[in-house]
Protein backbone atom coordinates (compact mmCIF):
# COMPACT_ATOMS: atom_id res chain seq x y z
CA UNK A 1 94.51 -101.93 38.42
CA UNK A 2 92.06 -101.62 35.83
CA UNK A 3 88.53 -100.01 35.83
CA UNK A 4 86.30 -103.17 35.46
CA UNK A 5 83.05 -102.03 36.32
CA UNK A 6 80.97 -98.69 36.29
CA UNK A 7 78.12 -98.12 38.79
CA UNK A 8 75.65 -95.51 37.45
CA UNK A 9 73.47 -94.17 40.44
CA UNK A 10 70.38 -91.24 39.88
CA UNK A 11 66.84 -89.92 40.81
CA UNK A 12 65.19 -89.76 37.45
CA UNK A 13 61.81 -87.08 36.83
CA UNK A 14 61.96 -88.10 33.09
CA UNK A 15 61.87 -90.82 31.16
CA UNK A 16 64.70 -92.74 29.91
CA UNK A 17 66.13 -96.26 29.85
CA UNK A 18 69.05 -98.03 31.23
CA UNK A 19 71.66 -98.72 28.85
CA UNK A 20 72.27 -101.67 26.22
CA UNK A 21 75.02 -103.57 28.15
CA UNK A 22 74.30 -103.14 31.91
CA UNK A 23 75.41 -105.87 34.17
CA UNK A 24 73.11 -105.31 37.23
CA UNK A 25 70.10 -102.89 37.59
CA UNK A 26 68.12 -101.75 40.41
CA UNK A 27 65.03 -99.37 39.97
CA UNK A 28 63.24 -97.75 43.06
CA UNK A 29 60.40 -96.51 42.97
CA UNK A 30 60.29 -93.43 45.51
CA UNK A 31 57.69 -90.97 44.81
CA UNK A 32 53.99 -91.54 45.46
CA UNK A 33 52.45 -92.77 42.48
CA UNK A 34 52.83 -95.62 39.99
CA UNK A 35 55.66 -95.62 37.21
CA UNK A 36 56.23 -97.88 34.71
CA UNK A 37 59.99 -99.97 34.50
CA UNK A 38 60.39 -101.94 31.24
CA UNK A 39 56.37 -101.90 30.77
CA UNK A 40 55.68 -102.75 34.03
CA UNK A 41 53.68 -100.81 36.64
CA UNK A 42 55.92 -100.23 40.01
CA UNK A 43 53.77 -99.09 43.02
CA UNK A 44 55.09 -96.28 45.17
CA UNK A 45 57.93 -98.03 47.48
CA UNK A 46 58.21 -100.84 45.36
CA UNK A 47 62.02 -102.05 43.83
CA UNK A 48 62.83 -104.20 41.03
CA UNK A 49 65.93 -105.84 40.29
CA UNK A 50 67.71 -107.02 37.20
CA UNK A 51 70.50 -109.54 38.20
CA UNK A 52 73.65 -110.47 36.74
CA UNK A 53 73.17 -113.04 34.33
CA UNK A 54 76.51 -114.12 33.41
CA UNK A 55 75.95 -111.80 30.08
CA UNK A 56 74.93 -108.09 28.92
CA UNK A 57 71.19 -107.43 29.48
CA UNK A 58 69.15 -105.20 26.44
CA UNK A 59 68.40 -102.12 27.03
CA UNK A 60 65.15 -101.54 29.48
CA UNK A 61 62.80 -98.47 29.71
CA UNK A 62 61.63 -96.63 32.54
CA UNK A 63 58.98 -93.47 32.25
CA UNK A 64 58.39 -92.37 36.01
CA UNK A 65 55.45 -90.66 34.65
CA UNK A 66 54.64 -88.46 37.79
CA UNK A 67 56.86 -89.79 40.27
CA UNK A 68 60.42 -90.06 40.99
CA UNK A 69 62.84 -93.15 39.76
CA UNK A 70 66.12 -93.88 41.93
CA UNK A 71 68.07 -96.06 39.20
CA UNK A 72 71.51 -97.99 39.94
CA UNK A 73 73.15 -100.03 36.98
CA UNK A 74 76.80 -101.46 36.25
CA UNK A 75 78.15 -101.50 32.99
């Protein structure tokens, strides 16, 4: 069978973005201060999720400024 699907899972330090295309997204935030996910502020211990939508999402930033980023996506 096929590949269909690639899950993408990794602690970022730095700043980067998910990719143009992902399916589903997950961002943890799990260091102690705030970062920011696609111009957002995300509190130490705080998650946000980007569902599948039936379609490709765009591509979304995330800077964990000084704090550590566990990201998950599917392309």
């Amino acid at each position: 069978m096929d590949v269909l699907a690639n899950t993408i899972e990794q602690d970022y330090r730095e700043a980067g973005e998910i990719p143009l295309g992902f399916l589903f997204a997950s961002v943890k935030n799990i260091g102690d201060t705030p970062a920011m996910v696609n111009n957002v502020a995300l509190a130490p211990g705080e998650a946000k999720g980007y569902p599948f939508v039936g379609k490709p999402h765009a591509a979304k930033p995330f800077d964990p400024i000084d704090s550590t980023l566990r990201v998950m996506y599917v392309l």
